[in-house]
PDB file of N, CA and C in Angstrom:
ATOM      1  N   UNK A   1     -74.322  28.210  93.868  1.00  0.00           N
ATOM      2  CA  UNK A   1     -72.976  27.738  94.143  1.00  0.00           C
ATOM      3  C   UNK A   1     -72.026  28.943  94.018  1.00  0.00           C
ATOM      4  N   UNK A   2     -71.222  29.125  95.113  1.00  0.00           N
ATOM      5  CA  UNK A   2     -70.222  30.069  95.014  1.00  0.00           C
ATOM      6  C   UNK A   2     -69.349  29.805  94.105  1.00  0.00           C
ATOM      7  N   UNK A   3     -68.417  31.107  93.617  1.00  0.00           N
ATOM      8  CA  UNK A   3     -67.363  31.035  92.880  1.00  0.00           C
ATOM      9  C   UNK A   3     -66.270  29.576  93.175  1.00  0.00           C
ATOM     10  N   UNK A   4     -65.608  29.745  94.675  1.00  0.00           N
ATOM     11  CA  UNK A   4     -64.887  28.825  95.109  1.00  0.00           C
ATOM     12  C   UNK A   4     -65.441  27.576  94.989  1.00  0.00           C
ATOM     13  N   UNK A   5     -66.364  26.805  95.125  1.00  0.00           N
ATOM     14  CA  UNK A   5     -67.427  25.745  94.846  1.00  0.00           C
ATOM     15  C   UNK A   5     -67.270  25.983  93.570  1.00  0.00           C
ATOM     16  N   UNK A   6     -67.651  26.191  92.556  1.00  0.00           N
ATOM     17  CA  UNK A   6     -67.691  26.332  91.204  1.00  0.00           C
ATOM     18  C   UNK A   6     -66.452  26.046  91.005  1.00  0.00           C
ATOM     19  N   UNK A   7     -65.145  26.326  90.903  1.00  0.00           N
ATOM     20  CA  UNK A   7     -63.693  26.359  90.601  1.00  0.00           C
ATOM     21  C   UNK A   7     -63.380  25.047  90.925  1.00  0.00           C
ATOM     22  N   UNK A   8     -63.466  24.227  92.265  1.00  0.00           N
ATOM     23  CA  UNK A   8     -63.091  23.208  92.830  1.00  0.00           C
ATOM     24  C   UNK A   8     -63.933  21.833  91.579  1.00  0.00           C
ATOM     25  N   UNK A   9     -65.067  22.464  91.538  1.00  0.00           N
ATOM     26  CA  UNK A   9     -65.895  21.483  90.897  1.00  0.00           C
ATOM     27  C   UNK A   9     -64.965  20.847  89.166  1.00  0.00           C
ATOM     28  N   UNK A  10     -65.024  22.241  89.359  1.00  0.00           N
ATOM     29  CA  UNK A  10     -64.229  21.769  87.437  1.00  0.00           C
ATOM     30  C   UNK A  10     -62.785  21.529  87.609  1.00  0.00           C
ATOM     31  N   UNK A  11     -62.664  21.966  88.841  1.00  0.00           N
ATOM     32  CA  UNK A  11     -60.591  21.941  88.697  1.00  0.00           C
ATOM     33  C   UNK A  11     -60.942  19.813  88.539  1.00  0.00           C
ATOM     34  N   UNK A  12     -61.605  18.999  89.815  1.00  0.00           N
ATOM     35  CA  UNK A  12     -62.238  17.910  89.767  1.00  0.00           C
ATOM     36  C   UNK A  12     -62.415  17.302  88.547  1.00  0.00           C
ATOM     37  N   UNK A  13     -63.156  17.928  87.358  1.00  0.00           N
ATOM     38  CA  UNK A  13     -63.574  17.376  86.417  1.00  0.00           C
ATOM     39  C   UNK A  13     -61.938  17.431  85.344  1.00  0.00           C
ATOM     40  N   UNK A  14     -61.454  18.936  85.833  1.00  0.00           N
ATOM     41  CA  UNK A  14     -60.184  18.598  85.141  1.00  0.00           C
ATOM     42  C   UNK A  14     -59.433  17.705  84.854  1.00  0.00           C
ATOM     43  N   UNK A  15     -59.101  17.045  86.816  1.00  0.00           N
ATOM     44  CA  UNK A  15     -58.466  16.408  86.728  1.00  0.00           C
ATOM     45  C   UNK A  15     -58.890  14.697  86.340  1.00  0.00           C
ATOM     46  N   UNK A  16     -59.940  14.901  86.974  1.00  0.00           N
ATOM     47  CA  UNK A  16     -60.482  13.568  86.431  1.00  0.00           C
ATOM     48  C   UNK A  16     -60.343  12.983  84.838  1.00  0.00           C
ATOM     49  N   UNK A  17     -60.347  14.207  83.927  1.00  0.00           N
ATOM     50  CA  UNK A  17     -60.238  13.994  82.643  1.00  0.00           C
ATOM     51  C   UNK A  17     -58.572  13.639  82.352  1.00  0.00           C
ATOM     52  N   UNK A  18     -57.861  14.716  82.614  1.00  0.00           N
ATOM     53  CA  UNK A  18     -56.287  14.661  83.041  1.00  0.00           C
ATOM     54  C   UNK A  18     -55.913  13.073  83.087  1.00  0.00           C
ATOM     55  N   UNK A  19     -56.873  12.682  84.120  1.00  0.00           N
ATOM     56  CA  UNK A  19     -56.279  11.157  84.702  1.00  0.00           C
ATOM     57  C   UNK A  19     -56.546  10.291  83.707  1.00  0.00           C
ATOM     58  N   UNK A  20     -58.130  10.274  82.964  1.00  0.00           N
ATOM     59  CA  UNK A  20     -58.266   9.448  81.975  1.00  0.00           C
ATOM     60  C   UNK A  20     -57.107   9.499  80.685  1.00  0.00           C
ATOM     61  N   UNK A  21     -56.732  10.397  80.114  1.00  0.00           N
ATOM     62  CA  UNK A  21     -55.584  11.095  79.485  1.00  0.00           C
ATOM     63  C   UNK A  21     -54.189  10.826  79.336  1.00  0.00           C
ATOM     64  N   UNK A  22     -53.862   9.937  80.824  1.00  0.00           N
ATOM     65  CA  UNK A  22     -52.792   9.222  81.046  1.00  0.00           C
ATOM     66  C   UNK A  22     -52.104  10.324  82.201  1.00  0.00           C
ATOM     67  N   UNK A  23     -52.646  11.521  82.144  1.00  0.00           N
ATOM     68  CA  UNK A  23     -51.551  12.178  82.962  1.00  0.00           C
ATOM     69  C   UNK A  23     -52.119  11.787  84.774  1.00  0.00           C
ATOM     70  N   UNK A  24     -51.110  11.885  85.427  1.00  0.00           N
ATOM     71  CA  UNK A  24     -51.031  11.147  86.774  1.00  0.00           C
ATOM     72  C   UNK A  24     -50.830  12.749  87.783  1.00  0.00           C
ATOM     73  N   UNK A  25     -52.168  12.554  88.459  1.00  0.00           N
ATOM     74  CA  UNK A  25     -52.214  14.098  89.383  1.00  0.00           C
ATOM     75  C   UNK A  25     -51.146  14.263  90.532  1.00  0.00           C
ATOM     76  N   UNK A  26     -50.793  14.675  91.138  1.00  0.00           N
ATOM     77  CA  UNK A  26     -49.659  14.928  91.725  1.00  0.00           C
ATOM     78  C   UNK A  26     -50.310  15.622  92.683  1.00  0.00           C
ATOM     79  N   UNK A  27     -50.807  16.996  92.621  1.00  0.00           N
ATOM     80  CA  UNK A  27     -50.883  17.701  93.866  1.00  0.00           C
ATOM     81  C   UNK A  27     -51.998  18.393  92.594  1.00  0.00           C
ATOM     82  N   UNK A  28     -53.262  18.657  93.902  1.00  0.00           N
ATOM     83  CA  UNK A  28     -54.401  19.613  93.719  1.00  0.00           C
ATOM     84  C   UNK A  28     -54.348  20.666  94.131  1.00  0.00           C
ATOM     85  N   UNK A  29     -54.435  22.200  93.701  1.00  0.00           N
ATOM     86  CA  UNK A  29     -54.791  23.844  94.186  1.00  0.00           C
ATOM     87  C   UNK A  29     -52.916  23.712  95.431  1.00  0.00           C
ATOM     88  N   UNK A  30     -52.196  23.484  94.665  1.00  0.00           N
ATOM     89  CA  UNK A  30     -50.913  23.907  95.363  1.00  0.00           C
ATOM     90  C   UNK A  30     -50.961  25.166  95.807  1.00  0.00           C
ATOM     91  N   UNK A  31     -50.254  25.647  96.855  1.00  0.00           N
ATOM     92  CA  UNK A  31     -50.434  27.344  97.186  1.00  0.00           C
ATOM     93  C   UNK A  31     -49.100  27.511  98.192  1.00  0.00           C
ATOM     94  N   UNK A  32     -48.398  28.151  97.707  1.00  0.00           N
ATOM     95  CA  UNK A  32     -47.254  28.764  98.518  1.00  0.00           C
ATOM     96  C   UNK A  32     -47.102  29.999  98.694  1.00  0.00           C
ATOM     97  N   UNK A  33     -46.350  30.984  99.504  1.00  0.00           N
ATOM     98  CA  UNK A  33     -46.142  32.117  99.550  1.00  0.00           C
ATOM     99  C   UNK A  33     -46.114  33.040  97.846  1.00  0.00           C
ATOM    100  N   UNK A  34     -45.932  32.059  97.175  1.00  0.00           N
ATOM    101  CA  UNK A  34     -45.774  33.452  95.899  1.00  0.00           C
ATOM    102  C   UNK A  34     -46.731  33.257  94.821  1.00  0.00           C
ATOM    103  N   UNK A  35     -47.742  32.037  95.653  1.00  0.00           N
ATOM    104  CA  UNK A  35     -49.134  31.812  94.724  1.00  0.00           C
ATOM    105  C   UNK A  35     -49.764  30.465  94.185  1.00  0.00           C
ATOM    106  N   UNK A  36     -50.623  30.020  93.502  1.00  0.00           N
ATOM    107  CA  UNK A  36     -51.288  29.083  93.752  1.00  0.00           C
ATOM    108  C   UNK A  36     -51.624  28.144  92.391  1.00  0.00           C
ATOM    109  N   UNK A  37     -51.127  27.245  92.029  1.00  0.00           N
ATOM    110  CA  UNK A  37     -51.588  26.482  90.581  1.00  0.00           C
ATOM    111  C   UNK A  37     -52.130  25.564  90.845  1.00  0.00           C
ATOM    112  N   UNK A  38     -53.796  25.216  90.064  1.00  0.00           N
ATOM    113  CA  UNK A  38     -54.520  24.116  90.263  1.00  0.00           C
ATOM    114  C   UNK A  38     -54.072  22.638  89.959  1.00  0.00           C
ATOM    115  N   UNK A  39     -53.438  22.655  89.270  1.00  0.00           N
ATOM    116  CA  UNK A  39     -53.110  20.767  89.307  1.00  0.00           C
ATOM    117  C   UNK A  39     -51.895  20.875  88.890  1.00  0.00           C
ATOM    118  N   UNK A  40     -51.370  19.680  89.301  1.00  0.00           N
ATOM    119  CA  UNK A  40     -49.417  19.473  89.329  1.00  0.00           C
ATOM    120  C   UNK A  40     -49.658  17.794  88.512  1.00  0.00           C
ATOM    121  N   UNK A  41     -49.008  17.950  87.525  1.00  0.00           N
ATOM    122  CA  UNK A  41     -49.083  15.976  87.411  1.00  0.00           C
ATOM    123  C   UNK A  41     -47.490  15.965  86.484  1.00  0.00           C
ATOM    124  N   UNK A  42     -48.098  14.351  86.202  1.00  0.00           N
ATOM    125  CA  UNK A  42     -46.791  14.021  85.584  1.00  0.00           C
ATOM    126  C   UNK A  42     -47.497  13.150  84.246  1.00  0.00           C
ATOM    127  N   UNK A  43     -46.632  13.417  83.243  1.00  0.00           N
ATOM    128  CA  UNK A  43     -46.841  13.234  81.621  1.00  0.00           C
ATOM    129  C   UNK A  43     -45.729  12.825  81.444  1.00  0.00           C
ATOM    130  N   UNK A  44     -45.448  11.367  81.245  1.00  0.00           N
ATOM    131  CA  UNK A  44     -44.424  10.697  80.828  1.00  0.00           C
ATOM    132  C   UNK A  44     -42.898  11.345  81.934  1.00  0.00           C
ATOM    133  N   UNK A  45     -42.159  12.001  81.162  1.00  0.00           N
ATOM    134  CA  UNK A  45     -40.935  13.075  82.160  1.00  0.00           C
ATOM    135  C   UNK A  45     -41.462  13.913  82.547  1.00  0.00           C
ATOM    136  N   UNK A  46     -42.420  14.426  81.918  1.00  0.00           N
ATOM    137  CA  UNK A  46     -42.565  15.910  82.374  1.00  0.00           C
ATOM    138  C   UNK A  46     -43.441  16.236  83.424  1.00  0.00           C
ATOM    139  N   UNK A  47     -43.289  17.212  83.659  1.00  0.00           N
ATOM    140  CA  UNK A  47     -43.934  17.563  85.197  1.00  0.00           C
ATOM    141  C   UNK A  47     -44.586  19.097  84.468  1.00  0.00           C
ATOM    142  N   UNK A  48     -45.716  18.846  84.614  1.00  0.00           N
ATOM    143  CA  UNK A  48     -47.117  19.636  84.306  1.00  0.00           C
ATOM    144  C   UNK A  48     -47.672  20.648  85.139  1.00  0.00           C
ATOM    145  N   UNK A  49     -48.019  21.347  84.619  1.00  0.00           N
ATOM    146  CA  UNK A  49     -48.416  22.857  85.564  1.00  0.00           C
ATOM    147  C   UNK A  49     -49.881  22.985  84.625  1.00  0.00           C
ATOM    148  N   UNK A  50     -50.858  23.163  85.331  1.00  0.00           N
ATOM    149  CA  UNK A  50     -51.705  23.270  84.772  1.00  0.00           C
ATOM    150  C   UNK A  50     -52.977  23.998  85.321  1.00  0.00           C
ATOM    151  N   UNK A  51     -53.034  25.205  84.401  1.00  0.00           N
ATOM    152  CA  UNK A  51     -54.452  25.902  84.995  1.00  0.00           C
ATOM    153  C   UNK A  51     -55.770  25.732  84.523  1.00  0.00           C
ATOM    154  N   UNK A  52     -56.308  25.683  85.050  1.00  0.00           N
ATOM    155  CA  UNK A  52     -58.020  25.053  84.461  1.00  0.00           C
ATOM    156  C   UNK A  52     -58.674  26.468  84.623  1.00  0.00           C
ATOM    157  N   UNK A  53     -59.690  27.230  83.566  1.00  0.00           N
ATOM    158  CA  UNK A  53     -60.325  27.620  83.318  1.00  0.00           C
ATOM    159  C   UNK A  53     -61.481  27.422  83.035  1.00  0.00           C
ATOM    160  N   UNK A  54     -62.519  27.941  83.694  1.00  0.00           N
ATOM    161  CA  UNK A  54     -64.289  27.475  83.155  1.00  0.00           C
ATOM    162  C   UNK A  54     -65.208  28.876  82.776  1.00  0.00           C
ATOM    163  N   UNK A  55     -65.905  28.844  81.932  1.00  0.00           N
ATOM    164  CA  UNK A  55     -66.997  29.435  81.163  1.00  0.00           C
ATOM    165  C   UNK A  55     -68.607  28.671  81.371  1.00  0.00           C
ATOM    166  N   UNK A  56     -69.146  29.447  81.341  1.00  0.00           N
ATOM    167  CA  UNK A  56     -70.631  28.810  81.262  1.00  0.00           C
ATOM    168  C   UNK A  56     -71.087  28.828  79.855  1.00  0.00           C
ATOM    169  N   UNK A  57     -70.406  29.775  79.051  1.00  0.00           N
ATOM    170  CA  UNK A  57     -70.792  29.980  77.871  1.00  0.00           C
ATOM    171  C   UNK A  57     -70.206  31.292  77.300  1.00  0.00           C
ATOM    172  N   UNK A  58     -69.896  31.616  75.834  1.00  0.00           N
ATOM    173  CA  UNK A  58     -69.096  32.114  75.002  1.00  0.00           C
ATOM    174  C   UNK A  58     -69.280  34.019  75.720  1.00  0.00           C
ATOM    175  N   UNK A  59     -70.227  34.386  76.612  1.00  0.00           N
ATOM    176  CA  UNK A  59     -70.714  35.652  76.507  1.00  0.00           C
ATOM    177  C   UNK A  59     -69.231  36.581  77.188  1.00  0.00           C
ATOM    178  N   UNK A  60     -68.237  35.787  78.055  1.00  0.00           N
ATOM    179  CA  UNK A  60     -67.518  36.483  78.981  1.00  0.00           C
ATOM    180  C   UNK A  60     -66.125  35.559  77.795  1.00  0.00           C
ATOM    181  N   UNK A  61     -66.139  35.531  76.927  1.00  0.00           N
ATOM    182  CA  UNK A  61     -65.119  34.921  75.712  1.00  0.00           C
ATOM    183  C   UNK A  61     -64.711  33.452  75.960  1.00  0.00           C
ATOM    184  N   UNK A  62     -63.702  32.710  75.350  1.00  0.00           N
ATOM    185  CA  UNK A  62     -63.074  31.812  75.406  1.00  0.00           C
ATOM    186  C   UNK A  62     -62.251  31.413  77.090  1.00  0.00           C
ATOM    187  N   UNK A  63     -62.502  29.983  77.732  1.00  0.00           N
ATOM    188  CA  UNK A  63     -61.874  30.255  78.897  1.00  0.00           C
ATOM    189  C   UNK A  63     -60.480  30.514  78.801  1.00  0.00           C
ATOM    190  N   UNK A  64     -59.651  30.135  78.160  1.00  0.00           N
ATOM    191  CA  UNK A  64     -58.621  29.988  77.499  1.00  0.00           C
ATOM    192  C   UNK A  64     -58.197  31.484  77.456  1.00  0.00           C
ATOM    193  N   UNK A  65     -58.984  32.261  77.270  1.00  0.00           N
ATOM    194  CA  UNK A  65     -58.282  33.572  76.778  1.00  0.00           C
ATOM    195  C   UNK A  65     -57.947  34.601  78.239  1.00  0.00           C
ATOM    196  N   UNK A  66     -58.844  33.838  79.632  1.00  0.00           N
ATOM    197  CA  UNK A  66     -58.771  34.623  80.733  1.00  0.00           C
ATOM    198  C   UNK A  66     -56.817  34.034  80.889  1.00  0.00           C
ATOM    199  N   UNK A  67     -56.244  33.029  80.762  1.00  0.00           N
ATOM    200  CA  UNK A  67     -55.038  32.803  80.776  1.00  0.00           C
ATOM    201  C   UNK A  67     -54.014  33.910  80.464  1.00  0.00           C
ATOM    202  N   UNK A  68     -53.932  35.151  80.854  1.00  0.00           N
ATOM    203  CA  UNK A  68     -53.121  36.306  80.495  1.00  0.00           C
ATOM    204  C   UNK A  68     -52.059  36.048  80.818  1.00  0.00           C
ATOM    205  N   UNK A  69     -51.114  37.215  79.656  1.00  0.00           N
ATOM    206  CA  UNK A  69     -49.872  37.271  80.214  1.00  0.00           C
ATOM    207  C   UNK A  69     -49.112  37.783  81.649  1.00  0.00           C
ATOM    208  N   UNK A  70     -49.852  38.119  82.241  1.00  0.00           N
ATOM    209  CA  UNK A  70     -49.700  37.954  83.554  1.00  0.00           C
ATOM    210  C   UNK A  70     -50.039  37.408  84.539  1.00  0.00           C
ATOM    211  N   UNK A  71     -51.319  36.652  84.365  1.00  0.00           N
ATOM    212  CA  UNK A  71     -51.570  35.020  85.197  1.00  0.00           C
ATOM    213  C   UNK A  71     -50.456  33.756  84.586  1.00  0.00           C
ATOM    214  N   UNK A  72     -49.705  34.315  83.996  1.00  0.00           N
ATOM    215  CA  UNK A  72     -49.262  32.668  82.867  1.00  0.00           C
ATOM    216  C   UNK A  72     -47.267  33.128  83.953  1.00  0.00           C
ATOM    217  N   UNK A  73     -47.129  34.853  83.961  1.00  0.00           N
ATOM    218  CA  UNK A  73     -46.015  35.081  84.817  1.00  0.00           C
ATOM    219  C   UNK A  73     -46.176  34.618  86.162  1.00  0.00           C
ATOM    220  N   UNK A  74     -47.205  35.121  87.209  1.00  0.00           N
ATOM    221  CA  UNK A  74     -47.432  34.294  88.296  1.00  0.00           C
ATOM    222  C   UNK A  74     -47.735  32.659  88.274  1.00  0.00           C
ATOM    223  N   UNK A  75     -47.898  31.807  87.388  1.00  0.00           N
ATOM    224  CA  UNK A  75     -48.013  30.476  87.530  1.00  0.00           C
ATOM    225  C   UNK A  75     -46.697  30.121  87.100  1.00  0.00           C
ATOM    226  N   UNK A  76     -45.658  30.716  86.109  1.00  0.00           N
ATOM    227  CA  UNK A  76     -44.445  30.763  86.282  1.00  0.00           C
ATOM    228  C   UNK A  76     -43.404  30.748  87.652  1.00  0.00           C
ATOM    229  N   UNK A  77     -43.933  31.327  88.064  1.00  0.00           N
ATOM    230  CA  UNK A  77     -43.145  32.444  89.262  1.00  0.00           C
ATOM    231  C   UNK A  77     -43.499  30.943  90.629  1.00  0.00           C
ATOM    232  N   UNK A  78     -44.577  30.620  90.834  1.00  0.00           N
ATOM    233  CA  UNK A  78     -44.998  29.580  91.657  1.00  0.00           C
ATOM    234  C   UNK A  78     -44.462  28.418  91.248  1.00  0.00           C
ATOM    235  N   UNK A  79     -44.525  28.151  90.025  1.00  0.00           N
ATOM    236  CA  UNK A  79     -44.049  26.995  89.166  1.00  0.00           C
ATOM    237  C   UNK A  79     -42.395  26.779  89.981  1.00  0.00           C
ATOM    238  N   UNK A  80     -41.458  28.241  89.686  1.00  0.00           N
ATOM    239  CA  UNK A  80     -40.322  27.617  89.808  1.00  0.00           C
ATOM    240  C   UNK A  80     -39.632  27.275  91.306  1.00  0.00           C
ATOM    241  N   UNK A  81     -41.248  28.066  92.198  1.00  0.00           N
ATOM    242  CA  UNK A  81     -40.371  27.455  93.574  1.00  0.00           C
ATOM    243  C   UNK A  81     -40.879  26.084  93.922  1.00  0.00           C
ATOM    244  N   UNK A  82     -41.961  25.908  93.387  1.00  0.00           N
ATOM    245  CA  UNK A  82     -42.346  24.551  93.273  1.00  0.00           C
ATOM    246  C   UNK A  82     -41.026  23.357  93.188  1.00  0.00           C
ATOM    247  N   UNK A  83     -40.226  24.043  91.977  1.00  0.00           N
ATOM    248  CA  UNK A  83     -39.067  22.891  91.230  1.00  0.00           C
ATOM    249  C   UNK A  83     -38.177  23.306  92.519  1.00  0.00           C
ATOM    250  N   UNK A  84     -38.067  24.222  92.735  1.00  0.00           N
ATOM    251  CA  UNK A  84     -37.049  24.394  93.976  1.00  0.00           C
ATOM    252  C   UNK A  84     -37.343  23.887  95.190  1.00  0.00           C
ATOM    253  N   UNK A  85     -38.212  24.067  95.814  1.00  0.00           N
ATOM    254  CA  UNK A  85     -38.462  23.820  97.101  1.00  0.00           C
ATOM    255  C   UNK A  85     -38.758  22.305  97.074  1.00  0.00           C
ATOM    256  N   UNK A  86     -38.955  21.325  96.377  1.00  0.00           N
ATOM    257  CA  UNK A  86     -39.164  20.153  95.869  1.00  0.00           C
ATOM    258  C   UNK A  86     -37.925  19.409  95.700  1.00  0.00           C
ATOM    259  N   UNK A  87     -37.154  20.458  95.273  1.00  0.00           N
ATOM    260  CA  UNK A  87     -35.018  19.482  94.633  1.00  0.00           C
ATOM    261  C   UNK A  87     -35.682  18.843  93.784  1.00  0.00           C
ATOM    262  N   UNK A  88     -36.572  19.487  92.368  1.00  0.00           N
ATOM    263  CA  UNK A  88     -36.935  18.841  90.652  1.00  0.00           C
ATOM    264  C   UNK A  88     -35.668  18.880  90.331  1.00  0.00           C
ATOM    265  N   UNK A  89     -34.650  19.528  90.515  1.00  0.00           N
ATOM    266  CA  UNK A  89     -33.402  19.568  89.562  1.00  0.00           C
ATOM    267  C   UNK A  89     -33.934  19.872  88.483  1.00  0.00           C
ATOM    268  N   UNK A  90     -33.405  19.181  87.322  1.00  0.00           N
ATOM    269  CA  UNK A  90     -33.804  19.431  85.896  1.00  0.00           C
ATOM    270  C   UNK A  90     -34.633  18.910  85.477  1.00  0.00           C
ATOM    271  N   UNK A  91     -35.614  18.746  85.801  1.00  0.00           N
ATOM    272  CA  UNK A  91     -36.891  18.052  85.236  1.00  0.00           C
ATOM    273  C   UNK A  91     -37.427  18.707  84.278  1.00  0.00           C
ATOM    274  N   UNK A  92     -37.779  17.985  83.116  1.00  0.00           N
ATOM    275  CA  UNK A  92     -38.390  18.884  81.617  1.00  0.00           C
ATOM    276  C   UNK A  92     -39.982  19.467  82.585  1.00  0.00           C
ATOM    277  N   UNK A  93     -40.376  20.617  82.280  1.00  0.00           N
ATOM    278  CA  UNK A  93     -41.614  21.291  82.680  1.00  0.00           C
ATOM    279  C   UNK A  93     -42.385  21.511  81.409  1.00  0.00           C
ATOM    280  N   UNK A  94     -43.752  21.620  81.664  1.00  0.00           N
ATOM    281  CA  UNK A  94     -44.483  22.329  80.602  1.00  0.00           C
ATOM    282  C   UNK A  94     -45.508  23.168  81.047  1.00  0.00           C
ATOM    283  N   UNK A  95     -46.215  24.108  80.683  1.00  0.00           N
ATOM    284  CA  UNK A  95     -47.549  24.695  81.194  1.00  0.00           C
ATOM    285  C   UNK A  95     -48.570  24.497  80.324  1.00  0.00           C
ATOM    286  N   UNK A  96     -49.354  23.726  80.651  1.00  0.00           N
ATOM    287  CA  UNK A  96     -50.716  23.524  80.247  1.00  0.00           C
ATOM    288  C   UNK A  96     -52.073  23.888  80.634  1.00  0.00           C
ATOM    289  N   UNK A  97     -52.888  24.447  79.613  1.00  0.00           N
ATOM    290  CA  UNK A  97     -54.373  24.752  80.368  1.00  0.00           C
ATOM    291  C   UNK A  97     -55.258  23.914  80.030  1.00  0.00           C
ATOM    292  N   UNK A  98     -56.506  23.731  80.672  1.00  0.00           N
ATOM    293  CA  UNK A  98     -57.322  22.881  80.817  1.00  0.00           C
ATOM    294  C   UNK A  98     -58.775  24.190  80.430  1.00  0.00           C
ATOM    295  N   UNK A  99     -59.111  23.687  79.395  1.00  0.00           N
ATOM    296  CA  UNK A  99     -60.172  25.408  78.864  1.00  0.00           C
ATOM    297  C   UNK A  99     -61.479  24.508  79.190  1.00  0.00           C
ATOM    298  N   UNK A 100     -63.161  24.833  80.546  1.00  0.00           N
ATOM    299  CA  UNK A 100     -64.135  24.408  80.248  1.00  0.00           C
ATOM    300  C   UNK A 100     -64.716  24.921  79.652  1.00  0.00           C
ATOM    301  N   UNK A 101     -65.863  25.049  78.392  1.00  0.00           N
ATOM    302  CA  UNK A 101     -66.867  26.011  77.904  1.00  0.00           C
ATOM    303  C   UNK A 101     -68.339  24.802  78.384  1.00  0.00           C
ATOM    304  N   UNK A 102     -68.946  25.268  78.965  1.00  0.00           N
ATOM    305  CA  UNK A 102     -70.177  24.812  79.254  1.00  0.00           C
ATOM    306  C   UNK A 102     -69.941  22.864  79.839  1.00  0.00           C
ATOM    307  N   UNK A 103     -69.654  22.499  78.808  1.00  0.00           N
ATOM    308  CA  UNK A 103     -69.721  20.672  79.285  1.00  0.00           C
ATOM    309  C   UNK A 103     -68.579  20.406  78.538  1.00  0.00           C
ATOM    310  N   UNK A 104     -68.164  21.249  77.639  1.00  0.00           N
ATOM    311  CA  UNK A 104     -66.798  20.804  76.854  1.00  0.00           C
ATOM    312  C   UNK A 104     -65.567  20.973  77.564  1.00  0.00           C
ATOM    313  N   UNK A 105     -64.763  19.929  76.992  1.00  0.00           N
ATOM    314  CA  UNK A 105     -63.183  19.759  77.420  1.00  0.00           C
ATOM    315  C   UNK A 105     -62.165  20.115  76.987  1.00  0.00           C
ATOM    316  N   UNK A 106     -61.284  21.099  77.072  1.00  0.00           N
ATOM    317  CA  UNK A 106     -60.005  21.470  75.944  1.00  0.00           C
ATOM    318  C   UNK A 106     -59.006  21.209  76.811  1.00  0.00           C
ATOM    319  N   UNK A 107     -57.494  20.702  76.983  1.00  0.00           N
ATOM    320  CA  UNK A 107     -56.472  20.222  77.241  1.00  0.00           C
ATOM    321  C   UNK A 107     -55.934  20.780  75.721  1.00  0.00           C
ATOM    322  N   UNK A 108     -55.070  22.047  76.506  1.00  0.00           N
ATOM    323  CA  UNK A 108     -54.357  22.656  75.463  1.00  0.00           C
ATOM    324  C   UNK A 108     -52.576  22.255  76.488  1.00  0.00           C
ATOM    325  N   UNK A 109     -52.115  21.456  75.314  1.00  0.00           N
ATOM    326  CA  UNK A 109     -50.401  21.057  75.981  1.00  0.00           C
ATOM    327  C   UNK A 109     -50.012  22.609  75.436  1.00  0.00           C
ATOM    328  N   UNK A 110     -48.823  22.320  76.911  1.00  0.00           N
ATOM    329  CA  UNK A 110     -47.935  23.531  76.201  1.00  0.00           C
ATOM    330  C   UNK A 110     -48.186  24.924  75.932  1.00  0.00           C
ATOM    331  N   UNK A 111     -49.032  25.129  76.559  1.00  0.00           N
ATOM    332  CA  UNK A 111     -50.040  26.873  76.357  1.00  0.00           C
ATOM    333  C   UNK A 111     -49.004  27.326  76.327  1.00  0.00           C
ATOM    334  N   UNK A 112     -48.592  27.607  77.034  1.00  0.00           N
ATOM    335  CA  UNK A 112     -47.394  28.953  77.283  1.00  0.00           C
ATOM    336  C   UNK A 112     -46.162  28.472  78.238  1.00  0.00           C
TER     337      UNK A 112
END
């Protein structure tokens, strides 16, 4: 299975979990001119940004930790034309990651 196949698979399991969770998916692998965030939902007010990360196992670290401060600025940066190009107005936002390690699930609110 390719990388892209691999990514789609878990962004899927993400959201599927997401949904059990209460949060309500919105838009899958969004992509506009200034870049691309895997799942969009909604959590009560808030409107969710959320990157999913997967690991096969601990050897390449925590998925969670590939979330850099400069993937977390570009999902920012996409995030806010998202609210713009949309008319969110003031809608409360949050960024959340979705960490896989092998079969496990982490839903970290609020990463960054």
């Amino acid at each position: 299975m390719n990388k892209r196949n691999t990514g789609k698979r878990y962004e899927s399991l993400a959201a599927d979990y997401l949904q059990g969770q209460g949060l309500t998916i919105m838009e899958r692998n969004y992509q506009d001119r200034t870049g691309e965030i895997d799942l969009i939902g909604r959590d009560g007010t808030f409107l969710v940004f959320v990157e999913v990360k997967y690991r096969r196992d601990m050897r390449s670290g925590d998925p969670a930790e590939a979330v850099t401060p400069r993937k977390q600025q570009h999902i920012r940066r996409t995030a806010q034309y998202y609210l713009y190009s949309h008319r969110c107005g003031d809608v409360p936002c949050r960024f959340d990651v979705v960490s896989i390690l092998g079969e496990e699930i982490r839903w970290i609110r609020d990463a960054f």
